[in-house]
Structure formats: C-alpha cells, structure tokens
C-alpha atoms as a PDB file:
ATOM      1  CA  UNK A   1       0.000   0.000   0.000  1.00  0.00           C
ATOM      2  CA  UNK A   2       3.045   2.304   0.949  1.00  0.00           C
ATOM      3  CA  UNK A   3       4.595   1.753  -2.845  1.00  0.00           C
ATOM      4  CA  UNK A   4       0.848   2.247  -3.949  1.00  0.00           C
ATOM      5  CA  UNK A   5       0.543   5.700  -2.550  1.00  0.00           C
ATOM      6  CA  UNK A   6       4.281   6.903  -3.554  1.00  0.00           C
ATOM      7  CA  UNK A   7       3.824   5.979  -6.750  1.00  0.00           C
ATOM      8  CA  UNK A   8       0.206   7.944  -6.985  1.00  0.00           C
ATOM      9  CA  UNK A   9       1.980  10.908  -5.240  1.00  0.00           C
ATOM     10  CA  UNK A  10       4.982  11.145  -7.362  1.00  0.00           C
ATOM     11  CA  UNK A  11       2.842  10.902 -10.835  1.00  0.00           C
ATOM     12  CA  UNK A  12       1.163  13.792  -9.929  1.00  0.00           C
ATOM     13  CA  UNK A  13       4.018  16.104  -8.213  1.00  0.00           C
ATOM     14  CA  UNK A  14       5.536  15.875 -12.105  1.00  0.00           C
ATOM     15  CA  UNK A  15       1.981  15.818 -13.715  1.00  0.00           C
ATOM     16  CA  UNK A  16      -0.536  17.786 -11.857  1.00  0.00           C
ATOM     17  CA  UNK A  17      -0.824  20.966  -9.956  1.00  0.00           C
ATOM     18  CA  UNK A  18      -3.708  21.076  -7.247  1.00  0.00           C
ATOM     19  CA  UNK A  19      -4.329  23.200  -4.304  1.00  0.00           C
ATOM     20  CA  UNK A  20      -4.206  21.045  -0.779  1.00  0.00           C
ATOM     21  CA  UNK A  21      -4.860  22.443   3.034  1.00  0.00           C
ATOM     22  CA  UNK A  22      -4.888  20.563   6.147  1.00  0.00           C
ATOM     23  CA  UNK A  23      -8.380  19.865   7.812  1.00  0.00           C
ATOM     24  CA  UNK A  24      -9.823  20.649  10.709  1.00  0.00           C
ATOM     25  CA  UNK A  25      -8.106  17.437  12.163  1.00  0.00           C
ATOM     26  CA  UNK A  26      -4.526  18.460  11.638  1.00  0.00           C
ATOM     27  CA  UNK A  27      -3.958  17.143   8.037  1.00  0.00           C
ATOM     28  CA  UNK A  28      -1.754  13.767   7.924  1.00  0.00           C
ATOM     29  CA  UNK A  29      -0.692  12.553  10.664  1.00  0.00           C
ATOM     30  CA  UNK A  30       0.988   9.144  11.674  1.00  0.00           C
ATOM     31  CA  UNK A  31      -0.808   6.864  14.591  1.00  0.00           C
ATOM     32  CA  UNK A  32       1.431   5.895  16.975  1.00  0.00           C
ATOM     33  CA  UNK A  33      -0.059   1.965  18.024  1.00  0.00           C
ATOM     34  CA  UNK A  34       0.095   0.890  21.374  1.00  0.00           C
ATOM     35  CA  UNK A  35      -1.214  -2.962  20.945  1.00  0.00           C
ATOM     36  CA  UNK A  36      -2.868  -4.623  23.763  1.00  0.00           C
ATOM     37  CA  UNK A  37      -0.570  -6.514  26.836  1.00  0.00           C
ATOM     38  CA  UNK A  38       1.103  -9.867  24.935  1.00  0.00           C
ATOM     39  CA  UNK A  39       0.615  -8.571  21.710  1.00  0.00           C
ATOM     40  CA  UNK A  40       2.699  -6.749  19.321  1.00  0.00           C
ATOM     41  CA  UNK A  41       2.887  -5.091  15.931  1.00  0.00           C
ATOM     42  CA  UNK A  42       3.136  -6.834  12.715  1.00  0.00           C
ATOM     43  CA  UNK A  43       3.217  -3.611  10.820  1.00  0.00           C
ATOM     44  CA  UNK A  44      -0.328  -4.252   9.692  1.00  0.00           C
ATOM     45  CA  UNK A  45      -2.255  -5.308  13.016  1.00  0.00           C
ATOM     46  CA  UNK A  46      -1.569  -6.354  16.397  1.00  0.00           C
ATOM     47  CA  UNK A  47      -0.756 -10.031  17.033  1.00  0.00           C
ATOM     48  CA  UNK A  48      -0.628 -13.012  19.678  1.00  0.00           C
ATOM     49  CA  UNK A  49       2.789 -15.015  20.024  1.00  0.00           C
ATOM     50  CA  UNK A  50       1.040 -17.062  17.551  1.00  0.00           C
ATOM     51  CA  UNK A  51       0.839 -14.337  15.126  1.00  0.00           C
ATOM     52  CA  UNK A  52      -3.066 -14.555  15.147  1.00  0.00           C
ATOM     53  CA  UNK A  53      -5.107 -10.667  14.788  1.00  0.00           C
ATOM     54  CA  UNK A  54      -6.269  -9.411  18.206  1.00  0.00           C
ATOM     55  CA  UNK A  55      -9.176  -7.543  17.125  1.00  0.00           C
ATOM     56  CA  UNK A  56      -8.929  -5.335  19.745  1.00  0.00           C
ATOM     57  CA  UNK A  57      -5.624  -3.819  18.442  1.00  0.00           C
ATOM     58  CA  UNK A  58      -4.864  -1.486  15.686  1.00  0.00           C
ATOM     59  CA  UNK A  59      -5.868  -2.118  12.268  1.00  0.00           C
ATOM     60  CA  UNK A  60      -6.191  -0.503   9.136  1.00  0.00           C
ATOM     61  CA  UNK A  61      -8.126  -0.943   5.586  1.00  0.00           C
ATOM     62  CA  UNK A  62      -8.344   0.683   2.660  1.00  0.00           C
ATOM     63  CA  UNK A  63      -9.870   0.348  -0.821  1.00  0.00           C
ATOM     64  CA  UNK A  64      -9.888   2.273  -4.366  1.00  0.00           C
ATOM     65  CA  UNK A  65     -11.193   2.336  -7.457  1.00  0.00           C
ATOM     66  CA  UNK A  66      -8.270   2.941  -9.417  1.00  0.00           C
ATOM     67  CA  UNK A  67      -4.606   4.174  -9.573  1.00  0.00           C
ATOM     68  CA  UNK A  68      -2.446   5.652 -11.889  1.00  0.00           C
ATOM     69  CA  UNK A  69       1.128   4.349 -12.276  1.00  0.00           C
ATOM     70  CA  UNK A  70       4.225   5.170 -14.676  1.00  0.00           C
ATOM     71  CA  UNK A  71       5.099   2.370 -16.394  1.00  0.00           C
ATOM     72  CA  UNK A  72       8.065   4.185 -18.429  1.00  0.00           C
ATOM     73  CA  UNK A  73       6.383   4.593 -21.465  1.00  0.00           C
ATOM     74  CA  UNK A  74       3.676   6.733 -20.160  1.00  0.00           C
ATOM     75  CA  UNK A  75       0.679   5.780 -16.773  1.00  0.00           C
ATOM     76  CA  UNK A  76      -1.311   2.401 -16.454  1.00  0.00           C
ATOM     77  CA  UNK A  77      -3.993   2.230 -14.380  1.00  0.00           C
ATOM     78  CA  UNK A  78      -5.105  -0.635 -12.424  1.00  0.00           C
ATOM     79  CA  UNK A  79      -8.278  -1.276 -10.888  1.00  0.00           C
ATOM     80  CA  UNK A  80      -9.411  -1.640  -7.397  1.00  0.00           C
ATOM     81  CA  UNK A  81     -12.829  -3.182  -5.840  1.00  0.00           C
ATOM     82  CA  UNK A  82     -14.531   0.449  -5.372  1.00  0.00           C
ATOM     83  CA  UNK A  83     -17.649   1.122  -7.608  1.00  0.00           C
ATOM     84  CA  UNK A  84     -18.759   4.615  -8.330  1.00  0.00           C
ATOM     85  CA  UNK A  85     -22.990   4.046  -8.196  1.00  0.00           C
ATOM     86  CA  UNK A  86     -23.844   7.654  -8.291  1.00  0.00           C
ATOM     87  CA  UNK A  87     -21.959  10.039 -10.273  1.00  0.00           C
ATOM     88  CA  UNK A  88     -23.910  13.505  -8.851  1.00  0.00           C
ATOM     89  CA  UNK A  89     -23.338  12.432  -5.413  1.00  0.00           C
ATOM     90  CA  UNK A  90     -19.546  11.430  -5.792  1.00  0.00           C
ATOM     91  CA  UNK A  91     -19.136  14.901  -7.428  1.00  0.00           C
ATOM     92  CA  UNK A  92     -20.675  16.561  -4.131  1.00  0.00           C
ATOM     93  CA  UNK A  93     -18.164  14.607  -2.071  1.00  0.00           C
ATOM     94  CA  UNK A  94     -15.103  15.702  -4.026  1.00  0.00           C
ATOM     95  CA  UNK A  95     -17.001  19.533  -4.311  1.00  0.00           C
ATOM     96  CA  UNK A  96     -17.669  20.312  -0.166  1.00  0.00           C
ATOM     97  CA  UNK A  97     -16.153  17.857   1.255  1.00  0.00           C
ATOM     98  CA  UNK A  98     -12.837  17.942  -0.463  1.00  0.00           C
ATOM     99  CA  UNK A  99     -13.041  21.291  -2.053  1.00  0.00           C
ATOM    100  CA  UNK A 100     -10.707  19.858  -4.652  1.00  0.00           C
ATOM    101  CA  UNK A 101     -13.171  21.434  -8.117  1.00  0.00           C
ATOM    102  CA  UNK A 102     -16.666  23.323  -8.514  1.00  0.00           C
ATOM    103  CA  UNK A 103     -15.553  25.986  -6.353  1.00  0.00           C
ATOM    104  CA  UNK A 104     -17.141  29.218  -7.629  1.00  0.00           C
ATOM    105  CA  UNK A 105     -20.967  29.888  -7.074  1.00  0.00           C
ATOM    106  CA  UNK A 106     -20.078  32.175 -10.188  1.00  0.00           C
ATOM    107  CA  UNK A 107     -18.093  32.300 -13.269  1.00  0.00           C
ATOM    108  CA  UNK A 108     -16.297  29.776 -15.396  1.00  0.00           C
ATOM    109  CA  UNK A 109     -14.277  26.845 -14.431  1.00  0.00           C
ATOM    110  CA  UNK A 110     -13.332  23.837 -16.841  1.00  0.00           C
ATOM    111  CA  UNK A 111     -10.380  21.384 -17.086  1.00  0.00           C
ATOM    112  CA  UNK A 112      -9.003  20.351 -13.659  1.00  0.00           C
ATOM    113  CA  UNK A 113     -10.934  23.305 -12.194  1.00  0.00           C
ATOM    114  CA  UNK A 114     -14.267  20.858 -12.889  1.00  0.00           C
ATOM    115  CA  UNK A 115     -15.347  18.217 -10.461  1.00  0.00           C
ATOM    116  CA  UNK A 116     -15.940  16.565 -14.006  1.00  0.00           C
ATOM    117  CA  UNK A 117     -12.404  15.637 -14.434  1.00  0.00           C
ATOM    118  CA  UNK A 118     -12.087  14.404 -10.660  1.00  0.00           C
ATOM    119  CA  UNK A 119     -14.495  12.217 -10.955  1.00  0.00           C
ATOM    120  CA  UNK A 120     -12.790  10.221 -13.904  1.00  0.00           C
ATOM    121  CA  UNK A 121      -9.341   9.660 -11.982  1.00  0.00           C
ATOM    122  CA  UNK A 122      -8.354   8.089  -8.854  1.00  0.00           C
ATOM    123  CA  UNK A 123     -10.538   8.136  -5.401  1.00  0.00           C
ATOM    124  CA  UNK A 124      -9.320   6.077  -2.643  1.00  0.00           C
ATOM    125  CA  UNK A 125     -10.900   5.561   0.970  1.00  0.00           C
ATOM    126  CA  UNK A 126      -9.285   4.093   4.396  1.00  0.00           C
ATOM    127  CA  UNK A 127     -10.202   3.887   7.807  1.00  0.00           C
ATOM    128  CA  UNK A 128      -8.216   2.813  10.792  1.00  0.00           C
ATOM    129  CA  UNK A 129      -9.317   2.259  14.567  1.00  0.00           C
ATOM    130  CA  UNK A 130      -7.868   1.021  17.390  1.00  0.00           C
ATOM    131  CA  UNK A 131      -8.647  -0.569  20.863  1.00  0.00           C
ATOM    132  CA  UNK A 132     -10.959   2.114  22.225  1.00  0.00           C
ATOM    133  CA  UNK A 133     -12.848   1.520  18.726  1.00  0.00           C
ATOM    134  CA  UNK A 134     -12.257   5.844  17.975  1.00  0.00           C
ATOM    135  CA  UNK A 135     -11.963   5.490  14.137  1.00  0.00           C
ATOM    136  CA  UNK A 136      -9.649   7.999  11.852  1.00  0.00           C
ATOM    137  CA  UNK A 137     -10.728   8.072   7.947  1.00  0.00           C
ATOM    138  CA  UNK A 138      -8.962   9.069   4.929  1.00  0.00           C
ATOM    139  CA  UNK A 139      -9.923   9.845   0.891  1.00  0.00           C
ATOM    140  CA  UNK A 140      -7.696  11.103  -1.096  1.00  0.00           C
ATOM    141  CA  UNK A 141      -8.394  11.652  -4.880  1.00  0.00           C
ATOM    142  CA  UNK A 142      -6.855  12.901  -8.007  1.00  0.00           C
ATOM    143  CA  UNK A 143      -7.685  13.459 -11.754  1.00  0.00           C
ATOM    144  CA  UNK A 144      -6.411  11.121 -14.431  1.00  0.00           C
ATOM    145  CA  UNK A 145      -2.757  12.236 -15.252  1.00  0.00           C
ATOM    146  CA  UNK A 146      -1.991  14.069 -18.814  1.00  0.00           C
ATOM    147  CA  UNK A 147       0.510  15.817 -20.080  1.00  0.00           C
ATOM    148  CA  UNK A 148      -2.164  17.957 -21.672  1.00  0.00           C
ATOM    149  CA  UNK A 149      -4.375  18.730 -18.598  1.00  0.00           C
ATOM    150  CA  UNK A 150      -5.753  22.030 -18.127  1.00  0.00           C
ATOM    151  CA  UNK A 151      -7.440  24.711 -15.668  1.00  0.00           C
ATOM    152  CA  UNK A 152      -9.129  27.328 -16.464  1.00  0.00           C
ATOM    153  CA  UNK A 153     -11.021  29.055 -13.139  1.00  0.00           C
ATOM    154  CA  UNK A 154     -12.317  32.383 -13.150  1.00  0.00           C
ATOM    155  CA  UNK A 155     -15.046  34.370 -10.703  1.00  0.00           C
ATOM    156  CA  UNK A 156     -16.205  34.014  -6.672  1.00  0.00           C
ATOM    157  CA  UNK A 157     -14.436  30.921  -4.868  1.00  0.00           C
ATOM    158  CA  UNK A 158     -17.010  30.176  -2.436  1.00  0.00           C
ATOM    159  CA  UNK A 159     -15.058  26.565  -1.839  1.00  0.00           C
ATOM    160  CA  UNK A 160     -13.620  27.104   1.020  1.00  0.00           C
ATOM    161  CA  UNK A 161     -10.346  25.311   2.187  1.00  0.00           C
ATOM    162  CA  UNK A 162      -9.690  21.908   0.023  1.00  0.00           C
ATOM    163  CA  UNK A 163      -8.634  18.918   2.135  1.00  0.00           C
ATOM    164  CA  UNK A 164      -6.575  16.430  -0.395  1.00  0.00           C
ATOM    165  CA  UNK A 165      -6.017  14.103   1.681  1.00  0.00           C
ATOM    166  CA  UNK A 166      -9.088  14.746   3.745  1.00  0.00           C
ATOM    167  CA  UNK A 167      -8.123  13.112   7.238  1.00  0.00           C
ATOM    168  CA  UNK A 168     -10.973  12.982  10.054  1.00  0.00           C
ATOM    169  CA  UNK A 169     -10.740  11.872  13.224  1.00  0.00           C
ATOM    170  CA  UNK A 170     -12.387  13.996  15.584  1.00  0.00           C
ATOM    171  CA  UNK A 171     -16.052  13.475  16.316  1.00  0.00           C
ATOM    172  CA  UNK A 172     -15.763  10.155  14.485  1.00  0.00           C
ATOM    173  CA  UNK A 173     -17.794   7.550  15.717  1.00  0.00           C
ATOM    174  CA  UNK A 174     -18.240   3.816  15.511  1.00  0.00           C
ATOM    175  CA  UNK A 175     -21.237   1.602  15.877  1.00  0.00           C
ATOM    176  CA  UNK A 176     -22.687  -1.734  15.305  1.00  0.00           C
ATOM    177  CA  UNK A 177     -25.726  -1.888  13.290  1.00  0.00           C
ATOM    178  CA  UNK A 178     -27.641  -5.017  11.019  1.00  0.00           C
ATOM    179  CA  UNK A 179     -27.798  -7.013  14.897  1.00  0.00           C
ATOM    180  CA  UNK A 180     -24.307  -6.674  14.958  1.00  0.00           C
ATOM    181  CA  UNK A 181     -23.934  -8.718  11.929  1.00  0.00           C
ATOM    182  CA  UNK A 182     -21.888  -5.253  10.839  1.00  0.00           C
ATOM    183  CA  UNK A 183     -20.826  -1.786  11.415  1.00  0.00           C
ATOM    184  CA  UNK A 184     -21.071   1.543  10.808  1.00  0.00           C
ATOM    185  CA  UNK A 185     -18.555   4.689  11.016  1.00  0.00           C
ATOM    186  CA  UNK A 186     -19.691   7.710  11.026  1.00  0.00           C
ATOM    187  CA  UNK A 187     -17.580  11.401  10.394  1.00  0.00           C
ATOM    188  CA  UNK A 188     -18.766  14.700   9.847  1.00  0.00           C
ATOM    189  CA  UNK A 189     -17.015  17.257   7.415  1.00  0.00           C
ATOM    190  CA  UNK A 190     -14.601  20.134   7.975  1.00  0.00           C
ATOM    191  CA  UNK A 191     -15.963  23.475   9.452  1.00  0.00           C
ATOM    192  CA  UNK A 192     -13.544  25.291   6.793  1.00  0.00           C
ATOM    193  CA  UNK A 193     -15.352  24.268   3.710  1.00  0.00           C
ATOM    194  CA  UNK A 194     -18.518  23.158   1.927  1.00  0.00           C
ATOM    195  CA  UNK A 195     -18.683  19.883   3.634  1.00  0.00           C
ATOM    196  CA  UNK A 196     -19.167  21.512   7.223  1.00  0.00           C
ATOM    197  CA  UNK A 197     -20.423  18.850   9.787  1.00  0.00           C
ATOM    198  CA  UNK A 198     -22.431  17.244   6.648  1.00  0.00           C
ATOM    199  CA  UNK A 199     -22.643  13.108   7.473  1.00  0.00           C
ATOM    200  CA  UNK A 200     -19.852  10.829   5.600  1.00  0.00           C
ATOM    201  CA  UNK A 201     -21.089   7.277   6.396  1.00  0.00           C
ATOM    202  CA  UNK A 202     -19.632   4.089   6.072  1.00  0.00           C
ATOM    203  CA  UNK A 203     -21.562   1.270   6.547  1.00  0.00           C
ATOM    204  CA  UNK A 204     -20.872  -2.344   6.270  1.00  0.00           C
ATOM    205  CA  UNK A 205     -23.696  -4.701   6.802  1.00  0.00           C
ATOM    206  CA  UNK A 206     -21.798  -7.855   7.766  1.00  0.00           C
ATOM    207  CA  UNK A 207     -18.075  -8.136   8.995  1.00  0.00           C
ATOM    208  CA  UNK A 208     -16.118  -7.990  11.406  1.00  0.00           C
ATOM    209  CA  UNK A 209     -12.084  -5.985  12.297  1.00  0.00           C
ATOM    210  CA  UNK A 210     -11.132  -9.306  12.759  1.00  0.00           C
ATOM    211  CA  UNK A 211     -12.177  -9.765   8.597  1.00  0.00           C
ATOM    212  CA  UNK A 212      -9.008  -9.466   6.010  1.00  0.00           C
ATOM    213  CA  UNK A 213     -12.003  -8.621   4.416  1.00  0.00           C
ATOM    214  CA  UNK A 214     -15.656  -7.165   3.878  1.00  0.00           C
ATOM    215  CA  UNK A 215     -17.934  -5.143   1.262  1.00  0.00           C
ATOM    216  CA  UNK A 216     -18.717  -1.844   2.402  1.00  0.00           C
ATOM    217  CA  UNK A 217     -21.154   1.300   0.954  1.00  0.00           C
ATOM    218  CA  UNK A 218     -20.139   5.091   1.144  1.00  0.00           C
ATOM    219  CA  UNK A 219     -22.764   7.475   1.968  1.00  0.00           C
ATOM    220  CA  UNK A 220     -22.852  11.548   1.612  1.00  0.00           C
ATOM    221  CA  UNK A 221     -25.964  14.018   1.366  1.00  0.00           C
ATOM    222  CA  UNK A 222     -26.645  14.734  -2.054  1.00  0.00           C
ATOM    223  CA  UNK A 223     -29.567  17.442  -2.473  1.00  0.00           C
ATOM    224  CA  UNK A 224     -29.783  17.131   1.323  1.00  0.00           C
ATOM    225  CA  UNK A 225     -30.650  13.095   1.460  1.00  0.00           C
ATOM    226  CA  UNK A 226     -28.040  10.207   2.252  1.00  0.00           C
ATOM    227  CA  UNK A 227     -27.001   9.142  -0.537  1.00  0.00           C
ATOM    228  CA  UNK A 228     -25.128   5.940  -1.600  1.00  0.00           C
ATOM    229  CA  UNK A 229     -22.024   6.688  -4.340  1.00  0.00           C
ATOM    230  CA  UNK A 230     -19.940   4.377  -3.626  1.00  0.00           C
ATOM    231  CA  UNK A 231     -19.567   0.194  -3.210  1.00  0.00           C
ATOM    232  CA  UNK A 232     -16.782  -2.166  -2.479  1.00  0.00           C
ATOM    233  CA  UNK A 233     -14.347  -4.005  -0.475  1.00  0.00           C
ATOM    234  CA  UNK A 234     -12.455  -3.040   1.980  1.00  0.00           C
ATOM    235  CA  UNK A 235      -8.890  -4.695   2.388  1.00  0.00           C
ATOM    236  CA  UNK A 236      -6.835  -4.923   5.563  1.00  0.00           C
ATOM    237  CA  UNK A 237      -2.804  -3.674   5.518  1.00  0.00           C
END
C-alpha cells in the first residue's frame, strides 16, 4: 500500500498541480499503536505469540477504485474493488467535502478546475481504529494524469479550504448496526469548507475488524438526502 501511494503521489508532483490544506483534524498525521498486553505489531495489526489478529488492536483498511502508475512509457492504471454508483453524489463529495473542483458559485471553471475531471481519476478511501474503537478516515483523490491537462477558473471561490487528503478523526464515531452482523462509522465534514459537519457514512452490513475482508457502501448528502455513491471491499494492511 506504501509503494501504492508513492507511486500515486509522485505521478502527480511531475503531472498535476492542485491546491491542498490541512483539515480541521490536523492534516496527515501518523498513529502511533500501542497494541494490547502480549501482543505486538506486525506492521499491519496487532498479534498473539502465535501471530493470530487481536481484534482489539490497531488495524487498518483501505480500498480504491483505481490508480495511476508510470510504467516508463507513459501511466497504467489498475483497478481496485470500489464502484462509483452515483456520479452527482460522488461529485458533491469531491465539491464540499474535499473542495478539490466546482468551487465558484459564479463564473467559469473547466479542465481540472471541474469536479468533471475528478471524478474520472483516482478516489481512494481508508479507515483505521484502534482498541478504544475511535476510528480515523482518509480519501484522497486525483484526476487522471496528462501531459495535456488544463485549468481554467475564473469568478467568486465560495469553496472554502480543500482537504486532499481529507483526514478525520475527531467526532468520528463507531457503531454496530444489522444485529451486529456489521458496522457503521460515522464522520462529519470540515468546518472550513462546503462539507461543514455534513454526514460521511460508512456502513458495512456484515463483517467484522477481525475480517481481512468485507464489502462496504459510502454514503454523503446529495440534495440534502443520504445518498449511496460508492460500493466495495475493503482490504486490511
């Protein structure tokens, strides 16, 4: 995952130009895990001397539904387990929440200025939690590379701060729901920009932190009603 998200970053320090701020949580930040008495760190999740998963330690997942990677002739992508199901919603994720495109309530904005363009690269989602169950979530996203890209933005920003990554952590919550056959975290927005304590929800029906493993839906409000925009699998690391 570490070579997965170098190689995203350092396509698009040569290819790409885009405006990033810290959130409300402090920006990126590195966990320091403390794993549970006769267990230790794996570099993935805590372990047993029998190098089984406590569940109660740290562990993290992630999931994506595609990255762009030079190959030395020019970028391949490859393909992740994350579905985009609703286009207008995703595009209101990447608009308040990240701030990243659509930024002016007037004037003209096209090429990497457009949520448009977002919305055909790279969009990845992770979540990590730890004994006390106090979840930290992650998205980071990025248009497809070109040499040709463009940005043209003119008129009143009304964006706000973009968050790219957008790392929350602070009034996060976690929950079991579906009779505990699953769970659900919950995160609200940054205060700095559109997405302002608006619901992010990830829900998945049935599994478990002790799971390598489990399908999961992303939720954000869309003309003010939960809506679903994304689908797909979560991986552990």
């Amino acid at each position: 995952m570490k070579k997965l998200i170098a190689s995203i970053l350092a396509i698009y320090s040569a290819l790409v130009m885009t405006g990033c701020g810290k959130n409300n949580d402090g920006g990126n930040t590195t966990t320091n895990v403390v794993c549970p008495t006769g267990t230790a760190w794996n570099g993935s999740v805590c372990v047993n001397g029998s190098g089984v998963a406590v569940p109660n330690g740290n562990v993290q997942y992630y999931d994506y539904n595609r990255y762009f990677q030079s190959n030395g002739w020019g970028v391949s992508t490859a393909n992740g387990d994350m579905t985009i199901v609703n286009q207008a919603a995703f595009k209101t994720f990447l608009k308040e929440a990240m701030a990243v495109c659509d930024r002016n309530i007037w004037g003209v904005q096209a090429g990497l200025a457009s949520c448009d363009e977002w919305a055909a690269g790279s969009f990845m989602v992770s979540f990590s939690t730890n004994s006390s169950l106090k979840p930290s979530v992650r998205f980071e996203a990025y248009p497809a590379p070109s040499y040709f890209n463009w940005f043209v933005n003119f008129g009143i920003d009304a964006g706000g701060v973009a968050f790219n990554p957008l790392v929350l952590s602070s009034n996060n919550t976690f929950s079991l729901i579906n009779n505990s056959k699953g769970f659900e975290i919950r995160a609200q927005g940054s205060y700095w920009n559109g997405g302002g304590l608006r619901l992010i929800q990830i829900q998945v029906l049935q599994g478990t932190l002790n799971d390598g493993y489990f399908t999961y839906d992303l939720y954000y409000p869309h003309n003010n009603v939960a809506t679903k925009f994304a689908t797909g699998k979560f991986k552990r690391y």
